[in-house]
C-alpha atoms as a PDB file:
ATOM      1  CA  UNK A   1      58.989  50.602  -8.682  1.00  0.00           C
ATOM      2  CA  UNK A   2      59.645  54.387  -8.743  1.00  0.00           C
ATOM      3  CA  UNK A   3      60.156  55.587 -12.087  1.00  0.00           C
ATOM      4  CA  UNK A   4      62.016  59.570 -11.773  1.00  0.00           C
ATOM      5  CA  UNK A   5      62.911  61.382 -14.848  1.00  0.00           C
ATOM      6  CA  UNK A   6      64.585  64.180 -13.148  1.00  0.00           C
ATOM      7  CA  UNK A   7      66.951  63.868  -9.432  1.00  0.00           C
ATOM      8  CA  UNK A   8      64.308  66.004  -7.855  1.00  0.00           C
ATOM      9  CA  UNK A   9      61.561  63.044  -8.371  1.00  0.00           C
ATOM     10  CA  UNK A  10      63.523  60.738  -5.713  1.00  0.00           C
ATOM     11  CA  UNK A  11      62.651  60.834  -1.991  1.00  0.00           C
ATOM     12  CA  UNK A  12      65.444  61.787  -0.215  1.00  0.00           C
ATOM     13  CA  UNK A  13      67.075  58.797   1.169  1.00  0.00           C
ATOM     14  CA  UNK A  14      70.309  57.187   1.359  1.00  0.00           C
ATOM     15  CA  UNK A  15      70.935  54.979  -1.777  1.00  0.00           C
ATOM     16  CA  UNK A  16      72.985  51.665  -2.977  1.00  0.00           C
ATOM     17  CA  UNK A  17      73.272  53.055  -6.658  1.00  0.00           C
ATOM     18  CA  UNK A  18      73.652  50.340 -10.024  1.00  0.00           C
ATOM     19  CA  UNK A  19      74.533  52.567 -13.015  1.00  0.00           C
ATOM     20  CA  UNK A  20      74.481  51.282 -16.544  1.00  0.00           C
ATOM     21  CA  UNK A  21      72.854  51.476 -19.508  1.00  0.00           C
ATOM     22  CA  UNK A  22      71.654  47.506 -18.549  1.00  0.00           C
ATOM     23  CA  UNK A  23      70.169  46.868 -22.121  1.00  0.00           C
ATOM     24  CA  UNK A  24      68.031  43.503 -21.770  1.00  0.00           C
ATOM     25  CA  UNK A  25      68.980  43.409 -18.168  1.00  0.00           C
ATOM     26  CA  UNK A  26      71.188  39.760 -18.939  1.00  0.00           C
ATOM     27  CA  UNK A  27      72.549  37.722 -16.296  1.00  0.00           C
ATOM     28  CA  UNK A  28      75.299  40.141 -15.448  1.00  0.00           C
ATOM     29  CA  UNK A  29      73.165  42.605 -14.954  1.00  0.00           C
ATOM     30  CA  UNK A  30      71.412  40.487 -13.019  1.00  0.00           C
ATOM     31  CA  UNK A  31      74.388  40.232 -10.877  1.00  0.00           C
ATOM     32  CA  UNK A  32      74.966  44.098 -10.484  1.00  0.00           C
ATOM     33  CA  UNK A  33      71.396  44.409  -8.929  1.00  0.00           C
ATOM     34  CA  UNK A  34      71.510  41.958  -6.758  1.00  0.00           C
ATOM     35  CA  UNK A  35      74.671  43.024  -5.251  1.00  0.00           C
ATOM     36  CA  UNK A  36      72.722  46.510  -4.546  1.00  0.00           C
ATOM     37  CA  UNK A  37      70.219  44.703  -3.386  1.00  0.00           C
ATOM     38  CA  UNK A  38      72.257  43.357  -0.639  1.00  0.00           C
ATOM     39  CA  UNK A  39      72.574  46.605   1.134  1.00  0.00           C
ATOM     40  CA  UNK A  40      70.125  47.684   3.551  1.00  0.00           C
ATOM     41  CA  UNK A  41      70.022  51.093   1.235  1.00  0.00           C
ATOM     42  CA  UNK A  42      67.410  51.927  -0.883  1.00  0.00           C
ATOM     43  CA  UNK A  43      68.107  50.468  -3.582  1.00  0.00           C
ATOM     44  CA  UNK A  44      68.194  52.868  -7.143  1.00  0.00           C
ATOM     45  CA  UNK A  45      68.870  52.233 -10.955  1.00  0.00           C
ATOM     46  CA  UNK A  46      70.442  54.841 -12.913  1.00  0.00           C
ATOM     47  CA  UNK A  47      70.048  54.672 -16.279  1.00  0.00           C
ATOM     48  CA  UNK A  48      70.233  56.417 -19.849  1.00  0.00           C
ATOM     49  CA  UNK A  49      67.726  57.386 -22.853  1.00  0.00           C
ATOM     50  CA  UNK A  50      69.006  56.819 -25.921  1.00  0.00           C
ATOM     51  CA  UNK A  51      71.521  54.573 -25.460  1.00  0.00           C
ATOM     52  CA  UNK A  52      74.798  56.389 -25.108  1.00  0.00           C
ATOM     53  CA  UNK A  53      75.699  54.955 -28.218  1.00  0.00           C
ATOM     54  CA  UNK A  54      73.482  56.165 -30.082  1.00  0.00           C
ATOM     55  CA  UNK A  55      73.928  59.429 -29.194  1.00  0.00           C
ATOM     56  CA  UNK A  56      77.604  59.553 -29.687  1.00  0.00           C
ATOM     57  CA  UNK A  57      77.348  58.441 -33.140  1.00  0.00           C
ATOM     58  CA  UNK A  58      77.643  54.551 -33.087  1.00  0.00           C
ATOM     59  CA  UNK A  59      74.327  52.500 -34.263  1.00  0.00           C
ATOM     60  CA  UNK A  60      73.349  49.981 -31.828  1.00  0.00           C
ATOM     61  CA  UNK A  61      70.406  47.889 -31.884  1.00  0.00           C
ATOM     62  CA  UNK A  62      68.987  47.392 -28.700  1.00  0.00           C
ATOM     63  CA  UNK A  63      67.615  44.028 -27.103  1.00  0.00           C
ATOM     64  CA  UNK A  64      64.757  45.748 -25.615  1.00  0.00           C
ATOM     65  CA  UNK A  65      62.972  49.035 -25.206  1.00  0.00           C
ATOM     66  CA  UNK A  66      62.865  51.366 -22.483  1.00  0.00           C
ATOM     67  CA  UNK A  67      59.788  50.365 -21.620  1.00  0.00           C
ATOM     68  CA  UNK A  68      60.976  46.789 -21.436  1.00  0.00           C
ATOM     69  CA  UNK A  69      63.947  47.389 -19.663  1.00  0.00           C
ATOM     70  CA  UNK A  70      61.853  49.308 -16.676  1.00  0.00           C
ATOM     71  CA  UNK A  71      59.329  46.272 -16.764  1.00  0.00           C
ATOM     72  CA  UNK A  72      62.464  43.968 -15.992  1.00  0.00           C
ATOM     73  CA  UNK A  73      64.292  46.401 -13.763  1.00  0.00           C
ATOM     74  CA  UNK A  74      60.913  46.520 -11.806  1.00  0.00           C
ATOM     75  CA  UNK A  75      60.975  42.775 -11.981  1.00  0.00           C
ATOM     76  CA  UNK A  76      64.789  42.209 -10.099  1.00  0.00           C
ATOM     77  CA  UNK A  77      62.957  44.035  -7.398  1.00  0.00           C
ATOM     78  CA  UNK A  78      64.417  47.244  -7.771  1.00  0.00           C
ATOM     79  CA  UNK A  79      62.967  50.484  -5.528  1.00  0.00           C
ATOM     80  CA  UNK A  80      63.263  52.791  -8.439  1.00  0.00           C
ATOM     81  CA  UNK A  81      64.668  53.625 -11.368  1.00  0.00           C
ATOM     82  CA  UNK A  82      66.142  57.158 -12.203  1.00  0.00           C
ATOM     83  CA  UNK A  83      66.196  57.733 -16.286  1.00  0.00           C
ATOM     84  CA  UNK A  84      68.510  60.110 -17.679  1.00  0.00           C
ATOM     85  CA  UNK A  85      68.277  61.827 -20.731  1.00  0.00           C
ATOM     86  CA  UNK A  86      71.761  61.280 -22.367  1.00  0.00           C
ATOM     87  CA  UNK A  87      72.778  64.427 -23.921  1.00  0.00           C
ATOM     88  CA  UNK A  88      75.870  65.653 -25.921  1.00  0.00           C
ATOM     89  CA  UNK A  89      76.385  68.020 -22.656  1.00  0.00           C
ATOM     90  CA  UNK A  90      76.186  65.488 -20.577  1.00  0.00           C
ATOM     91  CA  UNK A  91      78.239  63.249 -21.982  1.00  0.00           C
ATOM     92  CA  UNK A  92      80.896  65.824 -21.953  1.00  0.00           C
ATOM     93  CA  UNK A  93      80.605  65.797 -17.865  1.00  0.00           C
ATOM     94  CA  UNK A  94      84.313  65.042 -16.191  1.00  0.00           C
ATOM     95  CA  UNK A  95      83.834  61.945 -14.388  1.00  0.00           C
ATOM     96  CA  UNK A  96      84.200  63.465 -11.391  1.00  0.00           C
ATOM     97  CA  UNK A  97      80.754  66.175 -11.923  1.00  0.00           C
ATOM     98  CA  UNK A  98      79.227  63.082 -13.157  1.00  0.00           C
ATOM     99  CA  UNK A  99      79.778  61.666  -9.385  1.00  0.00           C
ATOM    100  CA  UNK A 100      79.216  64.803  -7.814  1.00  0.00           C
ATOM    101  CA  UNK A 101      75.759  66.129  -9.452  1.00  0.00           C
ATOM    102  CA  UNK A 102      74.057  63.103 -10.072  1.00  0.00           C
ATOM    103  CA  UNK A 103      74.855  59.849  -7.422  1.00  0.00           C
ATOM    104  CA  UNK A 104      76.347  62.484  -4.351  1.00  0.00           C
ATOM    105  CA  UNK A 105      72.963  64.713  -5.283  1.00  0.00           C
ATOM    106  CA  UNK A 106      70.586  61.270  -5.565  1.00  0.00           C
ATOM    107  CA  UNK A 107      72.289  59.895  -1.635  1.00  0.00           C
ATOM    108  CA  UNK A 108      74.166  57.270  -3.353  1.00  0.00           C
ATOM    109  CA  UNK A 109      76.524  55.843  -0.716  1.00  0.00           C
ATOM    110  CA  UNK A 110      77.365  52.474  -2.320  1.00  0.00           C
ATOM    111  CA  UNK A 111      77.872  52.290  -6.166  1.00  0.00           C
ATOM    112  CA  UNK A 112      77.112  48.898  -7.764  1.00  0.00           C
ATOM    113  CA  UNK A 113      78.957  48.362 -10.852  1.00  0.00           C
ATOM    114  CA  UNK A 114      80.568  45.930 -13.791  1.00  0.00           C
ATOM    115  CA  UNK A 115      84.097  45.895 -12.985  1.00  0.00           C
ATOM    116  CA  UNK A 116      84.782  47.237 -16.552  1.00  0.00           C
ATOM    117  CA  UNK A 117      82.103  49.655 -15.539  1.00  0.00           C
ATOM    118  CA  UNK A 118      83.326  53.674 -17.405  1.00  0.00           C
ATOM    119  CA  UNK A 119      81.598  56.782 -17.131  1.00  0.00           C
ATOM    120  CA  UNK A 120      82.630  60.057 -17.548  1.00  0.00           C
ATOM    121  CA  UNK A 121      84.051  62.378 -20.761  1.00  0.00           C
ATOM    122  CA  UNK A 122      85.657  60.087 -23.404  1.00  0.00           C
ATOM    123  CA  UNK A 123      84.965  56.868 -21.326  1.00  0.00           C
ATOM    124  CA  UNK A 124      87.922  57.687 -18.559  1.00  0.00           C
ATOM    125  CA  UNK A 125      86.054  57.514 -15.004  1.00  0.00           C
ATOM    126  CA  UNK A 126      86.480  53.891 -13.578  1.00  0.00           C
ATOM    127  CA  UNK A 127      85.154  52.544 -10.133  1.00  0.00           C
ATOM    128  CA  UNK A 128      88.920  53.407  -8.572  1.00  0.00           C
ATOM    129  CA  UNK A 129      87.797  56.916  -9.357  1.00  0.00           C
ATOM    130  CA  UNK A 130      84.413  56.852  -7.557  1.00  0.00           C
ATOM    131  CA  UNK A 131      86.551  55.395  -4.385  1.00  0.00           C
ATOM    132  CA  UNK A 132      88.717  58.172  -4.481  1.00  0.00           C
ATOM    133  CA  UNK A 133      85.865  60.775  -4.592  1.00  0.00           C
ATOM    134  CA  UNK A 134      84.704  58.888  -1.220  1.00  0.00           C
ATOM    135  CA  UNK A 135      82.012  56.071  -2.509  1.00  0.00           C
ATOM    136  CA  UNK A 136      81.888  52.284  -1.102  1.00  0.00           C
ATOM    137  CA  UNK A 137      82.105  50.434  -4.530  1.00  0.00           C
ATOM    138  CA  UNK A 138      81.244  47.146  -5.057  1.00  0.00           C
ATOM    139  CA  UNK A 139      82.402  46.291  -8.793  1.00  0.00           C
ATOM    140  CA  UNK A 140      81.511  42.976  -9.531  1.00  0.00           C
ATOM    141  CA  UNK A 141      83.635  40.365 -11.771  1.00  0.00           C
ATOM    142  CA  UNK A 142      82.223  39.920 -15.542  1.00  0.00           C
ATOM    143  CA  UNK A 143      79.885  36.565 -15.745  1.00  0.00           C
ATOM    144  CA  UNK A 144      81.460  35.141 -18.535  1.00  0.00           C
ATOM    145  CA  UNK A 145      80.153  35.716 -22.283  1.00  0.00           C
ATOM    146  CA  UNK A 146      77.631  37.727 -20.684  1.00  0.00           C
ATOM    147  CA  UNK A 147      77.413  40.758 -22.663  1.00  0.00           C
ATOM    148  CA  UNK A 148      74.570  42.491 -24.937  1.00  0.00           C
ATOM    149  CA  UNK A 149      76.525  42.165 -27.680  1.00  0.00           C
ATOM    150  CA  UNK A 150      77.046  38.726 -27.365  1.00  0.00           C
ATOM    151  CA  UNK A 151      73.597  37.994 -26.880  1.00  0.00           C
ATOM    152  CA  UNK A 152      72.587  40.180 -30.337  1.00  0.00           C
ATOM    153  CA  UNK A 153      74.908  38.090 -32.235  1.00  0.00           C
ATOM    154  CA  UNK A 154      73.562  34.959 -30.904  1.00  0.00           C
ATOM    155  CA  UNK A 155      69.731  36.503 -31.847  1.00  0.00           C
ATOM    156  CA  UNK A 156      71.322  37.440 -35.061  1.00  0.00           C
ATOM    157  CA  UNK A 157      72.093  33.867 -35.871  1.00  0.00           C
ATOM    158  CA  UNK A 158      69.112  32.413 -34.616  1.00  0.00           C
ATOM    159  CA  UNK A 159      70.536  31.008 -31.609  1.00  0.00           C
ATOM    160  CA  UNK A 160      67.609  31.803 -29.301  1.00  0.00           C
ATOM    161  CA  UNK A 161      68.445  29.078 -26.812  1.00  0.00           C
ATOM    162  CA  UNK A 162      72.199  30.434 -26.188  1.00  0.00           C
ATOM    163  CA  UNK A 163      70.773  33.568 -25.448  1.00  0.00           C
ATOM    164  CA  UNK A 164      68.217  32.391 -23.170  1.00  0.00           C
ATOM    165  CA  UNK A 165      70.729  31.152 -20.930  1.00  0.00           C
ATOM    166  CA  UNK A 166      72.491  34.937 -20.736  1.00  0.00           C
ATOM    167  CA  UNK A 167      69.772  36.489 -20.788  1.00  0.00           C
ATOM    168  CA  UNK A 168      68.344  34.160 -17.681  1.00  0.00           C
ATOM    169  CA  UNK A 169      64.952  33.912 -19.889  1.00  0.00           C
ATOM    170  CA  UNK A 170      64.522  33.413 -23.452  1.00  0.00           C
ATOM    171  CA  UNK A 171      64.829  36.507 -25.427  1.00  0.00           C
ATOM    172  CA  UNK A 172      61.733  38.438 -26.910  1.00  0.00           C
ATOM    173  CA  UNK A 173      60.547  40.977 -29.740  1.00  0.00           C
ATOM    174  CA  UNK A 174      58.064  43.517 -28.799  1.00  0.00           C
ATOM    175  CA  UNK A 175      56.094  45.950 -30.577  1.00  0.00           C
ATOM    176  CA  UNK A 176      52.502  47.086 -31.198  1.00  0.00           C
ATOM    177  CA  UNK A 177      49.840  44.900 -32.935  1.00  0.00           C
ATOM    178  CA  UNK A 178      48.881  46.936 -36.534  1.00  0.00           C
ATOM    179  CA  UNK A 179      46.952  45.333 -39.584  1.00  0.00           C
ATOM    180  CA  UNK A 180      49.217  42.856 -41.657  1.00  0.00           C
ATOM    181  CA  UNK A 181      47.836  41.267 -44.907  1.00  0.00           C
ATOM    182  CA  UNK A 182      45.684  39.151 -42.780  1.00  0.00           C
ATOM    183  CA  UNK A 183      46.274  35.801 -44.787  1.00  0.00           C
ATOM    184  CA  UNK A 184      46.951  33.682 -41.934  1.00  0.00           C
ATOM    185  CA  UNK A 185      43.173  33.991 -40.975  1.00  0.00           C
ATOM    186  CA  UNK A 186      42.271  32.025 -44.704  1.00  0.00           C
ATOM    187  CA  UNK A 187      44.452  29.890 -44.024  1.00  0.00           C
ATOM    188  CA  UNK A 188      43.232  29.058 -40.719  1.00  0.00           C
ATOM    189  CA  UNK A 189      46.154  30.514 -38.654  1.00  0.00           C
ATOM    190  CA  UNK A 190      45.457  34.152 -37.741  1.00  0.00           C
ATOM    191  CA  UNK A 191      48.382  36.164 -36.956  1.00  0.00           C
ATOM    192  CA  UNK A 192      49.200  39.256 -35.389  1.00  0.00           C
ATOM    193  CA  UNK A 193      51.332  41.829 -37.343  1.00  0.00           C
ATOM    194  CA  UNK A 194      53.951  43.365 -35.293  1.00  0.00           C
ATOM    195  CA  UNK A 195      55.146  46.823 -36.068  1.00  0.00           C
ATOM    196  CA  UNK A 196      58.534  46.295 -33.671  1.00  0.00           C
ATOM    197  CA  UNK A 197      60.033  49.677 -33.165  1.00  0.00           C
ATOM    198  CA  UNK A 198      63.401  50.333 -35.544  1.00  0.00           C
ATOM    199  CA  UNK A 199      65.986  50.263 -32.558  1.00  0.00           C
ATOM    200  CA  UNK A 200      65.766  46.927 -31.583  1.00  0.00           C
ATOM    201  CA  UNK A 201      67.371  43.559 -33.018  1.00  0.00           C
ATOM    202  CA  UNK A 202      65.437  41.267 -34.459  1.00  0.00           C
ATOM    203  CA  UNK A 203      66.317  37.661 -34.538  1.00  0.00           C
ATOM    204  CA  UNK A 204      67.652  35.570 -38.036  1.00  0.00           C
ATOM    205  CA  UNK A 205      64.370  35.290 -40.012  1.00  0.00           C
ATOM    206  CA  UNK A 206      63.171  31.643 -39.359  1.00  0.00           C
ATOM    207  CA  UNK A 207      60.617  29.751 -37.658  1.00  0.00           C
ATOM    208  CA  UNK A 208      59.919  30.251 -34.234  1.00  0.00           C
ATOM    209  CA  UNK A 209      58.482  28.507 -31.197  1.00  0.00           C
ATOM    210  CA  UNK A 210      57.668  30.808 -28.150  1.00  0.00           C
ATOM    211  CA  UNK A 211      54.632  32.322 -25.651  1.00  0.00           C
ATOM    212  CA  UNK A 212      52.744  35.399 -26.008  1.00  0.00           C
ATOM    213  CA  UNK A 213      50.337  36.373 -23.152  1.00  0.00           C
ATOM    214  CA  UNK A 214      50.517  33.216 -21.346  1.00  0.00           C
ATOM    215  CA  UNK A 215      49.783  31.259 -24.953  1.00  0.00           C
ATOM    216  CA  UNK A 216      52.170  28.958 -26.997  1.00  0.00           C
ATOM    217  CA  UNK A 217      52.984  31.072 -29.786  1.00  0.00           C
ATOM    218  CA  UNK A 218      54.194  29.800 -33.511  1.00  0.00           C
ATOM    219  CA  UNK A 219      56.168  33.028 -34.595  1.00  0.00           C
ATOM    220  CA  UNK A 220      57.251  33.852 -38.236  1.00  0.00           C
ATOM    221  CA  UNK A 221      60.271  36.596 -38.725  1.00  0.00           C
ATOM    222  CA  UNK A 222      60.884  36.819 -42.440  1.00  0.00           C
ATOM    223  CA  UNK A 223      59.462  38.349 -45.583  1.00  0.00           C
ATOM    224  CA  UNK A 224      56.812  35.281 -46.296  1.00  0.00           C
ATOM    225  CA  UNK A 225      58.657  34.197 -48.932  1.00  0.00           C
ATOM    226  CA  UNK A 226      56.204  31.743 -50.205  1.00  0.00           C
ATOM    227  CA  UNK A 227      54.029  35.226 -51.121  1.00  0.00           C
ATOM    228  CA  UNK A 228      57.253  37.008 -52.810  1.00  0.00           C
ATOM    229  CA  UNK A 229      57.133  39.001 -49.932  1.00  0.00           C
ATOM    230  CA  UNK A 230      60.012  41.799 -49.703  1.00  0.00           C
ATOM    231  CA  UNK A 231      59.399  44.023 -46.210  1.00  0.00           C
ATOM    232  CA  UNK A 232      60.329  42.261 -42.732  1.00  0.00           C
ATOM    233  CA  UNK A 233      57.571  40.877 -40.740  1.00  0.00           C
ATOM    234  CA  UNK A 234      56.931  39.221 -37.575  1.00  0.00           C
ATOM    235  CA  UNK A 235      54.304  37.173 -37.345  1.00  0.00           C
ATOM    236  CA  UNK A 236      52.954  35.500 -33.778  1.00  0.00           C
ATOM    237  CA  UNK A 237      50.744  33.219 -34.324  1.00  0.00           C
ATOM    238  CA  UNK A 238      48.864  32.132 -30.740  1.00  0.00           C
ATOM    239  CA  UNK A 239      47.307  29.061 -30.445  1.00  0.00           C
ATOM    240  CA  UNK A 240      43.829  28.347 -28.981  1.00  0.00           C
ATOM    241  CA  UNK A 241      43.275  32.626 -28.222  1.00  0.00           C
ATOM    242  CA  UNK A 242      40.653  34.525 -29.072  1.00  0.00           C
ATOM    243  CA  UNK A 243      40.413  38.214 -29.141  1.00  0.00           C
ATOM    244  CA  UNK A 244      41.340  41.139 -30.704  1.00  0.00           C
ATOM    245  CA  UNK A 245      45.339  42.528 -30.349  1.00  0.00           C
ATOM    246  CA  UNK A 246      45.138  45.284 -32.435  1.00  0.00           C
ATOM    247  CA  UNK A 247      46.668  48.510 -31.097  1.00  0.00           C
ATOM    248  CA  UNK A 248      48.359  46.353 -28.361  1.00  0.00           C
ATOM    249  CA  UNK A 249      51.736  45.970 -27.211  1.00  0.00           C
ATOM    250  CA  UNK A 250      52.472  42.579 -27.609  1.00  0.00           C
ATOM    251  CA  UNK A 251      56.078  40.932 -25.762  1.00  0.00           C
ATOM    252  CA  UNK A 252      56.514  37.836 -27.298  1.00  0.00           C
ATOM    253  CA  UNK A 253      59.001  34.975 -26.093  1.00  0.00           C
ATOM    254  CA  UNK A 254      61.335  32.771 -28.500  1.00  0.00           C
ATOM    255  CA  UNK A 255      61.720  29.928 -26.975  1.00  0.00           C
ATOM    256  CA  UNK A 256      63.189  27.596 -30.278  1.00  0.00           C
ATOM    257  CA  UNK A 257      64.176  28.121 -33.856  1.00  0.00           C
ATOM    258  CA  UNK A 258      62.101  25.791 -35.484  1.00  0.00           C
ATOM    259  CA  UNK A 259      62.986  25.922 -39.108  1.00  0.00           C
ATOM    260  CA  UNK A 260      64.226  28.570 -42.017  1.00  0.00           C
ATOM    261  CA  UNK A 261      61.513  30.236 -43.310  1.00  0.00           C
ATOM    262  CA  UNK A 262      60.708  29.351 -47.397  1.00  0.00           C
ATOM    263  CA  UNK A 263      58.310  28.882 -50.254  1.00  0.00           C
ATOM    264  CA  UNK A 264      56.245  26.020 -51.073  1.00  0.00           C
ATOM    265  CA  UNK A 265      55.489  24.335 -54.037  1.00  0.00           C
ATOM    266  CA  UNK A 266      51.304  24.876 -53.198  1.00  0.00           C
ATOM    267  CA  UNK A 267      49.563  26.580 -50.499  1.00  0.00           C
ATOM    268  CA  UNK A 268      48.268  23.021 -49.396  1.00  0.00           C
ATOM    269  CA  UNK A 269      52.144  22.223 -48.618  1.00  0.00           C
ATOM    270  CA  UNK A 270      52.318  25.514 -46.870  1.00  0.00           C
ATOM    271  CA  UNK A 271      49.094  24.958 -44.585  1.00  0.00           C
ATOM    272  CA  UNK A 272      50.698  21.029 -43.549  1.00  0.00           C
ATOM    273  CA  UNK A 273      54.241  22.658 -42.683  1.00  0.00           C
ATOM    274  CA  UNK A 274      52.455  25.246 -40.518  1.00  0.00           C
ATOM    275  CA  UNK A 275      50.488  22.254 -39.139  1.00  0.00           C
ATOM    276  CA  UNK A 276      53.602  20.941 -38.467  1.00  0.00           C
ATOM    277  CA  UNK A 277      55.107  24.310 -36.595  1.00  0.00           C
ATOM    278  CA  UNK A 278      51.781  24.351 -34.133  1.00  0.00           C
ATOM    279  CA  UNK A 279      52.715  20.920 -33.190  1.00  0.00           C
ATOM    280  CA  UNK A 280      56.597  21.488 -32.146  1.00  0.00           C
ATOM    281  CA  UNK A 281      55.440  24.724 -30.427  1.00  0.00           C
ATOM    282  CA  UNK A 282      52.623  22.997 -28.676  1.00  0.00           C
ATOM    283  CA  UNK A 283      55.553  20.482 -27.241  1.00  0.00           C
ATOM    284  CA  UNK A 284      58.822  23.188 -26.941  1.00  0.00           C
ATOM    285  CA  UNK A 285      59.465  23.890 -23.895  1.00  0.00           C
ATOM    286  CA  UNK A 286      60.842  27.296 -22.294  1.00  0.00           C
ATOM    287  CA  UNK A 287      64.508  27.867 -21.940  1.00  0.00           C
ATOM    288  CA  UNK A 288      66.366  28.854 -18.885  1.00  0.00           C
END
């Protein structure tokens, strides 16, 4: 898949056009694509950097990173993907400049939306509008409860499973491998300190079972209470790998919420409940 940061990066070519912001690329999502998929255009992602959101003031977290997103985007076998900066200028664009200086400029000749889909100055350009400035618009009904917010309140609760099944695979926390306290090797379960990036939502702290590079993966979100521990970590532990993560992006799948995370009355106790974690992980099987 393309990746274009600016309109003059695309080939020039005639274009079936999804535009959204299409954080964690869900099942509705899902839907949008495929719909401009169905065209026998070349078939184009446009997208923003922040999140609109963000920019306008509002605090968001996000289910995954740009990075992520393009991974998936790539994925739902999008051509390319065109990533724009959103701006406080543009923002401001009418709806109608919007239309005119990015999809007419880009080729689009069929825009694939959300039927709730707005764009535009203060949220007022709807697909009616892009059919009046002369695009075929395909605007697709809502899959029910499929949202992004939805899906962060089900991660904030824990509810990994629920989300799984809007997401269409079971959600995941990213970030970049960086030294933790390292305990987990003395007690015979080394894991990997993830340093997720401040944006994006991180599940209910608990016990997790999951995958990470192909491996069953044990995961601990929490602040290791058993250790009066007080700043947020997550924790995959990967069973039966060797090697060294640090300094590596790591995606790591939830697949279950095992437990609530909590302190023991001795490390032994600790060491047999984590015993006991490996073993549901080993058997959990992946949602969706």
């Amino acid at each position: 898949m393309i990746v274009a940061r600016h309109l003059r990066e695309l080939p020039t070519a005639e274009r079936a056009t999804a535009v959204g912001s299409f954080d964690g690329v869900h099942i509705g999502h899902q839907a949008v694509l495929d719909t401009a998929r169905q065209t026998d255009l070349r078939t184009t992602v446009v997208t923003f950097w922040p999140h609109p959101r963000l920019v306008l003031g509002n605090r968001v977290e996000l289910l995954s990173s740009l990075e992520r997103r393009l991974e998936l985007l790539a994925d739902e076998g999008i051509d390319e993907t065109l990533v724009l900066e959103f701006t406080a200028e543009l923002a401001r664009l009418e709806p109608g400049e919007f239309a005119e200086t990015i999809l007419r400029r880009i080729g689009t000749r069929v825009v694939a939306v959300g039927e709730n889909f707005r764009f535009g100055r203060g949220a007022s350009g709807t697909p009616s509008m892009l059919v009046d400035l002369g695009f075929e618009v395909r605007a697709i009904p809502l899959v029910k409860d499929a949202s992004s917010t939805r899906i962060r309140q089900l991660l904030r609760a824990g509810s990994v499973e629920d989300a799984a099944k809007l997401l269409g695979r079971p959600p995941e926390v990213e970030g970049v491998v960086v030294l933790g306290d390292q305990r987990g090797g003395t007690l015979g379960y080394p894991t990997a300190n993830l340093d997720v990036p401040p944006e994006l939502v991180v599940p209910r702290f608990g016990i997790y079972a999951g995958c990470a590079l192909g491996q069953p993966a044990a995961v601990s979100i929490g602040v290791n209470p058993h250790y009066g521990g007080s700043e947020r970590r997550i924790e995959p532990y990967l069973l039966d790998f060797e090697g060294d993560l640090y300094g590596q992006r790591l995606v790591v799948e939830l697949w279950k919420r095992l437990r609530d995370e909590r302190a023991f009355a001795s490390e032994r106790e600790l060491v047999e409940q984590i015993a006991r974690d490996v073993e549901e992980t080993r058997a959990a099987i992946r949602p969706v």
